[in-house]
C-alpha atoms as a PDB file:
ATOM      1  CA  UNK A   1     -14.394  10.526  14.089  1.00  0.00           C
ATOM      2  CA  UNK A   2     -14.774   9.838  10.798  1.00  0.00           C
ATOM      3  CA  UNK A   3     -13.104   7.487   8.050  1.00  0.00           C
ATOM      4  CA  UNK A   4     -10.725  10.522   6.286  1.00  0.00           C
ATOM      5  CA  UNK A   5     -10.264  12.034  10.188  1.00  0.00           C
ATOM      6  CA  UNK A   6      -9.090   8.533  11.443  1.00  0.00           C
ATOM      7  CA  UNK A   7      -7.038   8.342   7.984  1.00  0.00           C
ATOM      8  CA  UNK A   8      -5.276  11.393   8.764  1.00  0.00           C
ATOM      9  CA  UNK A   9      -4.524  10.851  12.383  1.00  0.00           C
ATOM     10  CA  UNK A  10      -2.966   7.452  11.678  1.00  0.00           C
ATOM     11  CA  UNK A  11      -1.179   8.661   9.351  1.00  0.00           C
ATOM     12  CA  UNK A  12      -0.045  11.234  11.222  1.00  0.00           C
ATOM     13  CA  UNK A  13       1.224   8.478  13.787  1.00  0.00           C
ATOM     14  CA  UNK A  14       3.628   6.990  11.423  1.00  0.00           C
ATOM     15  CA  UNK A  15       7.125   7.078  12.355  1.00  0.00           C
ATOM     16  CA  UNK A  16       8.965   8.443   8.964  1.00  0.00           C
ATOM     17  CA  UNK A  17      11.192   5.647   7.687  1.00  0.00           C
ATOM     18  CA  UNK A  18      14.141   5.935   5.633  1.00  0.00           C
ATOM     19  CA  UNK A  19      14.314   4.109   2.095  1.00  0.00           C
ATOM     20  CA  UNK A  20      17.268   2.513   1.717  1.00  0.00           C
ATOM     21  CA  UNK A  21      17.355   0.299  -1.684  1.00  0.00           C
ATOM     22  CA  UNK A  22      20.234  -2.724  -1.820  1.00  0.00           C
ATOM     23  CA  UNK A  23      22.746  -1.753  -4.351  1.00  0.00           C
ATOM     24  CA  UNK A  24      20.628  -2.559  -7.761  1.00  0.00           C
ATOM     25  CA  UNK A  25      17.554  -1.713  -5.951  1.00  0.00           C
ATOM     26  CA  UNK A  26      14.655   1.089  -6.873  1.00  0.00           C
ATOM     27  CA  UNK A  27      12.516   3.112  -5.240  1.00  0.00           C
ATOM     28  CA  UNK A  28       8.920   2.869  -6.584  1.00  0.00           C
ATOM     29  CA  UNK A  29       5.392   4.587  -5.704  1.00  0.00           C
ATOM     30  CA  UNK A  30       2.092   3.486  -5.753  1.00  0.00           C
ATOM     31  CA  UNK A  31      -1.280   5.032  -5.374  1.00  0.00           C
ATOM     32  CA  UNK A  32      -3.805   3.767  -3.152  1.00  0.00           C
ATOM     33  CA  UNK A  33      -6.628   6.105  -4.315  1.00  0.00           C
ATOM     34  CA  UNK A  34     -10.172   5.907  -1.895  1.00  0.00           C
ATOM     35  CA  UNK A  35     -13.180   6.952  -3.023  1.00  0.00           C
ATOM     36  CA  UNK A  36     -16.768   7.627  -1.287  1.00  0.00           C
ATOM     37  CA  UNK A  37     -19.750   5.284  -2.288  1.00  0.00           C
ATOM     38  CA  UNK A  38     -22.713   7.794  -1.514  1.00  0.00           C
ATOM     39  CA  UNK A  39     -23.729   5.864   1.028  1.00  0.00           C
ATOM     40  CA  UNK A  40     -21.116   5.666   3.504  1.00  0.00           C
ATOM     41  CA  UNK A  41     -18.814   3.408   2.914  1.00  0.00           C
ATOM     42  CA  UNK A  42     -15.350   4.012   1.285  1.00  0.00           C
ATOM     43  CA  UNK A  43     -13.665   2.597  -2.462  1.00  0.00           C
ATOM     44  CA  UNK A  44     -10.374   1.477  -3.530  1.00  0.00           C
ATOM     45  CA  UNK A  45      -9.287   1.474  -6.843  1.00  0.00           C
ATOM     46  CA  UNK A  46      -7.088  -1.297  -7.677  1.00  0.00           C
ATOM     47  CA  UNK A  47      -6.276  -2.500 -11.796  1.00  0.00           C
ATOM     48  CA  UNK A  48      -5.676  -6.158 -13.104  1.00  0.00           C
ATOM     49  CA  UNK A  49      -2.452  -6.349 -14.781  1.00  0.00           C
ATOM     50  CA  UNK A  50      -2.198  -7.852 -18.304  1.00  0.00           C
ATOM     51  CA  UNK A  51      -1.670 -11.724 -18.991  1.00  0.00           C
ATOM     52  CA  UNK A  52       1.051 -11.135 -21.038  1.00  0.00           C
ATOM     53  CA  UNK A  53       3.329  -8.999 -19.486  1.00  0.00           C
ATOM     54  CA  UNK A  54       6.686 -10.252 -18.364  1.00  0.00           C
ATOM     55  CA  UNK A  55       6.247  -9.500 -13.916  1.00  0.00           C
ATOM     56  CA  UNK A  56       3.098  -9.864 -12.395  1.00  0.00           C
ATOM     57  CA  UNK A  57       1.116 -10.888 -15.412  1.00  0.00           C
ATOM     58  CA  UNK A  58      -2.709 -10.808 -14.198  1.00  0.00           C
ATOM     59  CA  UNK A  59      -2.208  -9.532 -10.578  1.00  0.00           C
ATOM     60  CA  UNK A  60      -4.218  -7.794  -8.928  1.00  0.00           C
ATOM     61  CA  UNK A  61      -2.509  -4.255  -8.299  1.00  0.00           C
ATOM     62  CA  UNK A  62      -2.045  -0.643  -7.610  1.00  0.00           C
ATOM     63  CA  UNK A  63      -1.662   1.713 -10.255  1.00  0.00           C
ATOM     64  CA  UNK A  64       2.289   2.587  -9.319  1.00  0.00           C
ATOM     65  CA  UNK A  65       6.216   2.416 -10.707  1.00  0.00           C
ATOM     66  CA  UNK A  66       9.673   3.920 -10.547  1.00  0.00           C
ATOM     67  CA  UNK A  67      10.004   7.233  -9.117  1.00  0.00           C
ATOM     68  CA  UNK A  68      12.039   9.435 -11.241  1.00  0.00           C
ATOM     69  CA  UNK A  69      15.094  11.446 -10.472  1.00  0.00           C
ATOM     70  CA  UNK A  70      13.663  14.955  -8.911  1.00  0.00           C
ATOM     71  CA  UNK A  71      10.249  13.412  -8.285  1.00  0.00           C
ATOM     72  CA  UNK A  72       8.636  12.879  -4.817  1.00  0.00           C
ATOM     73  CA  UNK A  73       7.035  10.077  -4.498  1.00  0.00           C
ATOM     74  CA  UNK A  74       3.638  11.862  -4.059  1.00  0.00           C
ATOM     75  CA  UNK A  75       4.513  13.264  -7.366  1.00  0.00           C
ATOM     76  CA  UNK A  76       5.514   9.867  -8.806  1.00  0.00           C
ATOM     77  CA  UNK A  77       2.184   8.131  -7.462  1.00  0.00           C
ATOM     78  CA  UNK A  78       0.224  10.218  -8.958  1.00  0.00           C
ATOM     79  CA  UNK A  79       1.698  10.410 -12.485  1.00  0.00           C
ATOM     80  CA  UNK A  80       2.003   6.827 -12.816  1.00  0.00           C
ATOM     81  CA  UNK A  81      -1.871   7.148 -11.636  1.00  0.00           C
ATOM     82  CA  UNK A  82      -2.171   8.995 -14.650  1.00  0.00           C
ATOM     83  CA  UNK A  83      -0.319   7.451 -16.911  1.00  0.00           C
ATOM     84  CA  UNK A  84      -2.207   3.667 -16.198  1.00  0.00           C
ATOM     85  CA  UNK A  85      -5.568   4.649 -15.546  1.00  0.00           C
ATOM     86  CA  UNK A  86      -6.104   8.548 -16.815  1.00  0.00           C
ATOM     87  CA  UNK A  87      -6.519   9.719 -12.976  1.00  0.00           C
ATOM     88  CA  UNK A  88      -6.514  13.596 -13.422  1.00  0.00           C
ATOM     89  CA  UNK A  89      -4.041  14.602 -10.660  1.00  0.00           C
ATOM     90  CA  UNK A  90      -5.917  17.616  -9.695  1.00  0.00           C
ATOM     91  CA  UNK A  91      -8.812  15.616  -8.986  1.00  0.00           C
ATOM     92  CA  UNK A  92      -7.166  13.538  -5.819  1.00  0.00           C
ATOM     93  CA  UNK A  93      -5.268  14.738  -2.056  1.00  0.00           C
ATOM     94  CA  UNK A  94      -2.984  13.338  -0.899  1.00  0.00           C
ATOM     95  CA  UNK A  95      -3.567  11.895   2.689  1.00  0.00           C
ATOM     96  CA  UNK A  96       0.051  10.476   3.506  1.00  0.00           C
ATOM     97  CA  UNK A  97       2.377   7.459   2.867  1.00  0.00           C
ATOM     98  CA  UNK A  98       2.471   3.637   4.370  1.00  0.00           C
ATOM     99  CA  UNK A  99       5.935   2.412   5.721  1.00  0.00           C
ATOM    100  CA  UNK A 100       7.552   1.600   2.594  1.00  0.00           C
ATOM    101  CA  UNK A 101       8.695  -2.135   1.865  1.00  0.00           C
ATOM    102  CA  UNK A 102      10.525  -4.312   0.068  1.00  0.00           C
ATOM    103  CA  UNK A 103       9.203  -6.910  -3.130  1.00  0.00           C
ATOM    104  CA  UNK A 104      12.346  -8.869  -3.696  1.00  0.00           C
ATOM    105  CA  UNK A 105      11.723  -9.947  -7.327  1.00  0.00           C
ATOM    106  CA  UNK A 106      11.518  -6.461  -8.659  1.00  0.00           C
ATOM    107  CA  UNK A 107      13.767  -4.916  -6.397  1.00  0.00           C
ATOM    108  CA  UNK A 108      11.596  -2.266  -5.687  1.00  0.00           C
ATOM    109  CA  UNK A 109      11.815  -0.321  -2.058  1.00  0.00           C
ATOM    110  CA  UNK A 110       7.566   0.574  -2.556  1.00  0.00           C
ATOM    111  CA  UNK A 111       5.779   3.571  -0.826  1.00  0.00           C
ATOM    112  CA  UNK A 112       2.024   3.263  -1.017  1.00  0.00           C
ATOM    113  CA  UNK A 113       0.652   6.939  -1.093  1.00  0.00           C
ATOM    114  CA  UNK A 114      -2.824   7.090   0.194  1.00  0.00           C
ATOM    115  CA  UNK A 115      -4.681   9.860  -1.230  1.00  0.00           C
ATOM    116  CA  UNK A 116      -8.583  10.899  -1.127  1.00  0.00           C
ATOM    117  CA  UNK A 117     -10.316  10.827  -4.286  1.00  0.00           C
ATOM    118  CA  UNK A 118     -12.438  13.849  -4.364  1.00  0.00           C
ATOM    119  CA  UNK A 119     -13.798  14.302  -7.709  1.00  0.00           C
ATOM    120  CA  UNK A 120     -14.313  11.009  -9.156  1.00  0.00           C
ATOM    121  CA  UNK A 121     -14.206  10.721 -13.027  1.00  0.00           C
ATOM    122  CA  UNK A 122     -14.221   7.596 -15.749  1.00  0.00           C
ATOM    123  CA  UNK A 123     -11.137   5.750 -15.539  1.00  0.00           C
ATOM    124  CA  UNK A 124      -9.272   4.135 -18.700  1.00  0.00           C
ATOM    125  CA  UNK A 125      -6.733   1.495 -18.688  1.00  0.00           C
ATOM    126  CA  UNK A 126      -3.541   2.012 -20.305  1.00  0.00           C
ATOM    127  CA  UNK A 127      -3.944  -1.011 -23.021  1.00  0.00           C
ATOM    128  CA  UNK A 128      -0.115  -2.045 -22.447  1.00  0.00           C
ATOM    129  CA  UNK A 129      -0.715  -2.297 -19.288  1.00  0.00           C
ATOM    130  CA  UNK A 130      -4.132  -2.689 -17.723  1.00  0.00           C
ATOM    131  CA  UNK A 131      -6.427  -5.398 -18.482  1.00  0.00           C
ATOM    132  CA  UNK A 132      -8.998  -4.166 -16.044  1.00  0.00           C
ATOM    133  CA  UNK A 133     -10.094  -1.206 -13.111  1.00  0.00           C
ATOM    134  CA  UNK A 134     -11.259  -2.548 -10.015  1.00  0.00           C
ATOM    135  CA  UNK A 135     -12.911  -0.494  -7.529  1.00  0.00           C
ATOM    136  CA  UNK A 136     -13.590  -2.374  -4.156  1.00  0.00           C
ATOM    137  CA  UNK A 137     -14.953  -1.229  -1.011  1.00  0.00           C
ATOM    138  CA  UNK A 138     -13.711  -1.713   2.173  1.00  0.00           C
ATOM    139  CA  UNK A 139     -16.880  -3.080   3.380  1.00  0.00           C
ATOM    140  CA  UNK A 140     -15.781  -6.371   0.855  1.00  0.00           C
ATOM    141  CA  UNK A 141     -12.553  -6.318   2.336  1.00  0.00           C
ATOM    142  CA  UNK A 142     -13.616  -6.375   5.736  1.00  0.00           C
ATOM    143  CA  UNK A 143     -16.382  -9.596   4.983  1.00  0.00           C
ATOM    144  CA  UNK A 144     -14.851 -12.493   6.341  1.00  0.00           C
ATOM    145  CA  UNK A 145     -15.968 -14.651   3.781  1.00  0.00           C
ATOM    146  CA  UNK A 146     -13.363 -13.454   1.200  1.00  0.00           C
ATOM    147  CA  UNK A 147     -10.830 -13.190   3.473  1.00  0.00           C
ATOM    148  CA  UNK A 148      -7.905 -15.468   2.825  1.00  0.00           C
ATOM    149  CA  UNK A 149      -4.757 -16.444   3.930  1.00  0.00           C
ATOM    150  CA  UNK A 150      -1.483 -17.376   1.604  1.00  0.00           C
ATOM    151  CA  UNK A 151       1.380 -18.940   2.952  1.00  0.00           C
ATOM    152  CA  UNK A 152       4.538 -16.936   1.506  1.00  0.00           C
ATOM    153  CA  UNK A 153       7.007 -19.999   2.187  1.00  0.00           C
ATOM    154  CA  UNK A 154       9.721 -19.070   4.763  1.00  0.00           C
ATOM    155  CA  UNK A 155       8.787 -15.467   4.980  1.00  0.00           C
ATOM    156  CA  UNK A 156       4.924 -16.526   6.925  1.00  0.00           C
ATOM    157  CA  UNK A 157       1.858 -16.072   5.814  1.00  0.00           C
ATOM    158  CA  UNK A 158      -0.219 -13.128   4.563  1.00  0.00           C
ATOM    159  CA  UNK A 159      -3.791 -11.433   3.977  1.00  0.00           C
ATOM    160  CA  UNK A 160      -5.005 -12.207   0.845  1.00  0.00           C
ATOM    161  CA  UNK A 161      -8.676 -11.272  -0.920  1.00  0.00           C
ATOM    162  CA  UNK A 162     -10.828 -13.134  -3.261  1.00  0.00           C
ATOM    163  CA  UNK A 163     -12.555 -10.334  -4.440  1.00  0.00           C
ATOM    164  CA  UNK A 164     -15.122 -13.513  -6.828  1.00  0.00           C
ATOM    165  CA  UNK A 165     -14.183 -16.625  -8.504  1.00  0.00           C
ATOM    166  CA  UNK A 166     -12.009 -14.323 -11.512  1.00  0.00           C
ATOM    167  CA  UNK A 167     -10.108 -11.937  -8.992  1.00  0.00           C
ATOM    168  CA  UNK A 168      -7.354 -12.868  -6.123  1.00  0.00           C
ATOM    169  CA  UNK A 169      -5.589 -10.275  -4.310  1.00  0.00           C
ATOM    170  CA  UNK A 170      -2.366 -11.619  -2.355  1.00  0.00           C
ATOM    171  CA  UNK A 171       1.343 -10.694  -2.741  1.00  0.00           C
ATOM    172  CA  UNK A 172       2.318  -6.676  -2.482  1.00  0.00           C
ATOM    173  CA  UNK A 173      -0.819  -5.148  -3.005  1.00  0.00           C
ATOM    174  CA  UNK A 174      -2.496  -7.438  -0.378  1.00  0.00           C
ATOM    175  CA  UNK A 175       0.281  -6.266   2.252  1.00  0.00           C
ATOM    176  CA  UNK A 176      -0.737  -2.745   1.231  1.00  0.00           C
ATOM    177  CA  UNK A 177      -4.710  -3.285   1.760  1.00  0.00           C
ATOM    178  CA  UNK A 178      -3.748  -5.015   5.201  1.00  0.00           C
ATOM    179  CA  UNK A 179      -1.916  -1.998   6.202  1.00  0.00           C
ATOM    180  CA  UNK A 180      -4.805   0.328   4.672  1.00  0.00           C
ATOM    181  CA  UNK A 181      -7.246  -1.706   6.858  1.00  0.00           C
ATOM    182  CA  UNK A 182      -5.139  -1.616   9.796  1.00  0.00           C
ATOM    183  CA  UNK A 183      -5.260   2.815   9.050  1.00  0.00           C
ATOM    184  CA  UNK A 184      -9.121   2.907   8.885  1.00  0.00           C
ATOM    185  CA  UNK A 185     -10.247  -0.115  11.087  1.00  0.00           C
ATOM    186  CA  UNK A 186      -7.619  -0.883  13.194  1.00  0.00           C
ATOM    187  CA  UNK A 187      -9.348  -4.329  15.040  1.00  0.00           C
ATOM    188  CA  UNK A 188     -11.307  -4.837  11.104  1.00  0.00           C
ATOM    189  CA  UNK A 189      -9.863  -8.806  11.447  1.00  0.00           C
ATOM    190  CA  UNK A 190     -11.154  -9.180  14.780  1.00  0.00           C
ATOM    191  CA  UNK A 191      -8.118 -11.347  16.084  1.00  0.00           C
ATOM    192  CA  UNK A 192      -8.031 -13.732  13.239  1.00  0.00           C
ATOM    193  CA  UNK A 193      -5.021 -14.578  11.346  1.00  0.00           C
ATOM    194  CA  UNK A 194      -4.879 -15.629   7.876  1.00  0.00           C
ATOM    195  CA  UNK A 195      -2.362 -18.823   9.110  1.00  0.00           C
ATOM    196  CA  UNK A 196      -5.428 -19.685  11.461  1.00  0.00           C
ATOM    197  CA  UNK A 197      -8.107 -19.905   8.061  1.00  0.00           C
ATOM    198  CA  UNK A 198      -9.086 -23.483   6.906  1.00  0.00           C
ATOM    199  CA  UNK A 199      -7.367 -25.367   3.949  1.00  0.00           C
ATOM    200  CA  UNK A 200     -10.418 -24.643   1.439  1.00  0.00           C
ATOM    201  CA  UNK A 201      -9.288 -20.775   1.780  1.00  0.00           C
ATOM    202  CA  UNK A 202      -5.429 -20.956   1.989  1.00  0.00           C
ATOM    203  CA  UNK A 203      -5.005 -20.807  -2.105  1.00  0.00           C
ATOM    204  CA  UNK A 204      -1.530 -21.104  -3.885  1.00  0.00           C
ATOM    205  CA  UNK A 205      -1.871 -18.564  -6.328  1.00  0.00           C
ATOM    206  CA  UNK A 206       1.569 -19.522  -7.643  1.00  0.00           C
ATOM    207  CA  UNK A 207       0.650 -22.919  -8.826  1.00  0.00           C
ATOM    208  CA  UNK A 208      -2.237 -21.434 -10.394  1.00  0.00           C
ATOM    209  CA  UNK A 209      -0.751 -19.453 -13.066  1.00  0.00           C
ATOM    210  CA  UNK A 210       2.063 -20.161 -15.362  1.00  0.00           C
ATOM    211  CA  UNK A 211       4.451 -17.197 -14.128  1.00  0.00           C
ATOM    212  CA  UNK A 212       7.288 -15.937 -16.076  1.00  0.00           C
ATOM    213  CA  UNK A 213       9.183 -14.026 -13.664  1.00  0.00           C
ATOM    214  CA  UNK A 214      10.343 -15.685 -10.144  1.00  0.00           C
ATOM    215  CA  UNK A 215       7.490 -16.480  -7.736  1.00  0.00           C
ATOM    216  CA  UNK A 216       6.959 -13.567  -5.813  1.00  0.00           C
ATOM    217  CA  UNK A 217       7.605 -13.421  -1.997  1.00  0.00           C
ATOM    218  CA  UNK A 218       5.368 -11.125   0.616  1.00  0.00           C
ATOM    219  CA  UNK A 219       6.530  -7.271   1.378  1.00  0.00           C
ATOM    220  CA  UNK A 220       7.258  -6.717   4.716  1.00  0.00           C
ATOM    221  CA  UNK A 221       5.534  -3.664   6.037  1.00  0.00           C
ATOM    222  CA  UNK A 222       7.891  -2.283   8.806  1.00  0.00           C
ATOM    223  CA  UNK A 223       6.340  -1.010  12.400  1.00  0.00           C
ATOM    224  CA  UNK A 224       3.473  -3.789  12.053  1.00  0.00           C
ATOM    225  CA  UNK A 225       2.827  -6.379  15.099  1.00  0.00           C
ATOM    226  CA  UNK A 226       3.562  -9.357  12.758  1.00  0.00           C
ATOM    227  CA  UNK A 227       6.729  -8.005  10.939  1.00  0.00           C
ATOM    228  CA  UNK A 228      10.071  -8.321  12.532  1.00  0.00           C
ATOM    229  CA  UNK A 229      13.587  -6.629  11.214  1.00  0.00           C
ATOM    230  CA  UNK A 230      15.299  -9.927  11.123  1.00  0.00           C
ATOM    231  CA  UNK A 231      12.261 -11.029   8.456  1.00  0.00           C
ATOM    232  CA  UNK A 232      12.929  -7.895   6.332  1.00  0.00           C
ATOM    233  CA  UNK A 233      16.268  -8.941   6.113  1.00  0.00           C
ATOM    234  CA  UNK A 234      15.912 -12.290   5.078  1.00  0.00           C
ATOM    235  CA  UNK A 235      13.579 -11.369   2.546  1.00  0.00           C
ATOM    236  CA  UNK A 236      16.199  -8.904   1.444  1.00  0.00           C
ATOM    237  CA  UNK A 237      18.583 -11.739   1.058  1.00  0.00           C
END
């Protein structure tokens, strides 16, 4: 079976779950677009967010936001595709949706739409928005050696990437690429936890960076091994 086939299936597995925003709360979308190398492997295309903007400044992201009143959120994924990195619509299918989850500090209920990108074309950065297009194969994400773990205070601890010395992945879109690994290779961290990795690669992104909004907390993915209801609640808290 291949990578899209084993895609499709898991997806397939997925129990549908209900989003149910707190009273305040939005629903948002993001778009987990994968790519073939050539040469067997498989791409994701992630963006930098600006320095200067006022949540998330220079994270490491998904192209993604609100989902607008009569949009799906396959429709909403894809537009704010479009709108942040010029992703021509018709030139990606969509494969299915992740369990959606919760990022406290924005208030966003977030479905991650996985979709296969089947014409590639140059990418551009909305300049309000996007300092940067990453595209990252899965084979990087699946080295151990930039594999790390961040320890989300009472919530636990979480996958987290350092793609090179410039480029951390952790928080939200981290979750997402765990669950995304977990779709395509289900055993990819072999039994390792990122609580179990040494002190030299447990960072503190948060201390790091001068952040503007409140220090963001882990999403909880629902239906994983390590995620528990009572968790998602707290976090909702």
């Amino acid at each position: 079976m291949d990578a899209w086939s084993r895609i499709g299936a898991a997806l397939d597995d997925l129990e549908p779950a209900a989003i149910a925003p707190p009273a305040g709360g939005r629903i948002g979308a993001a778009l987990v677009l994968i790519a073939e190398t050539g040469d067997g492997d498989l791409e994701v295309v992630y963006t930098r967010r600006r320095e200067d903007l006022s949540n998330h400044p220079g994270q490491v992201s998904f192209p993604g936001g609100g989902v607008d009143p009569g949009e799906t959120v396959e429709e909403a994924a894809l537009r704010e595709a479009n709108e942040e990195i010029g992703l021509d619509p018709a030139t990606a299918t969509v494969c299915g949706r992740l369990p959606p989850f919760y990022i406290p500090p924005s208030r966003f209920w977030l479905q991650a739409v996985i979709a296969r990108w089947d014409a590639p074309h140059p990418l551009v950065g909305a300049e309000a928005e996007v300092a940067e297009i990453l595209r990252v194969r899965l084979s990087t994400l699946r080295d151990p050696g930039v594999w790390r773990g961040v320890n989300m205070s009472t919530v636990g601890w979480s996958w987290a990437w350092q793609l090179d010395t410039e480029h951390l992945l952790w928080g939200a879109t981290a979750m997402v690429t765990a669950a995304l690994l977990g779709v395509v290779s289900p055993e990819w961290h072999g039994g390792a936890a990122p609580a179990d990795l040494g002190p030299d690669r447990q960072p503190r992104p948060w201390e790091r960076r001068a952040f503007t909004t409140a220090r963001v907390r882990p999403a909880r993915l629902p239906g994983l091994s390590e995620i528990t209801e009572a968790e998602l609640t707290a976090a909702q808290a």
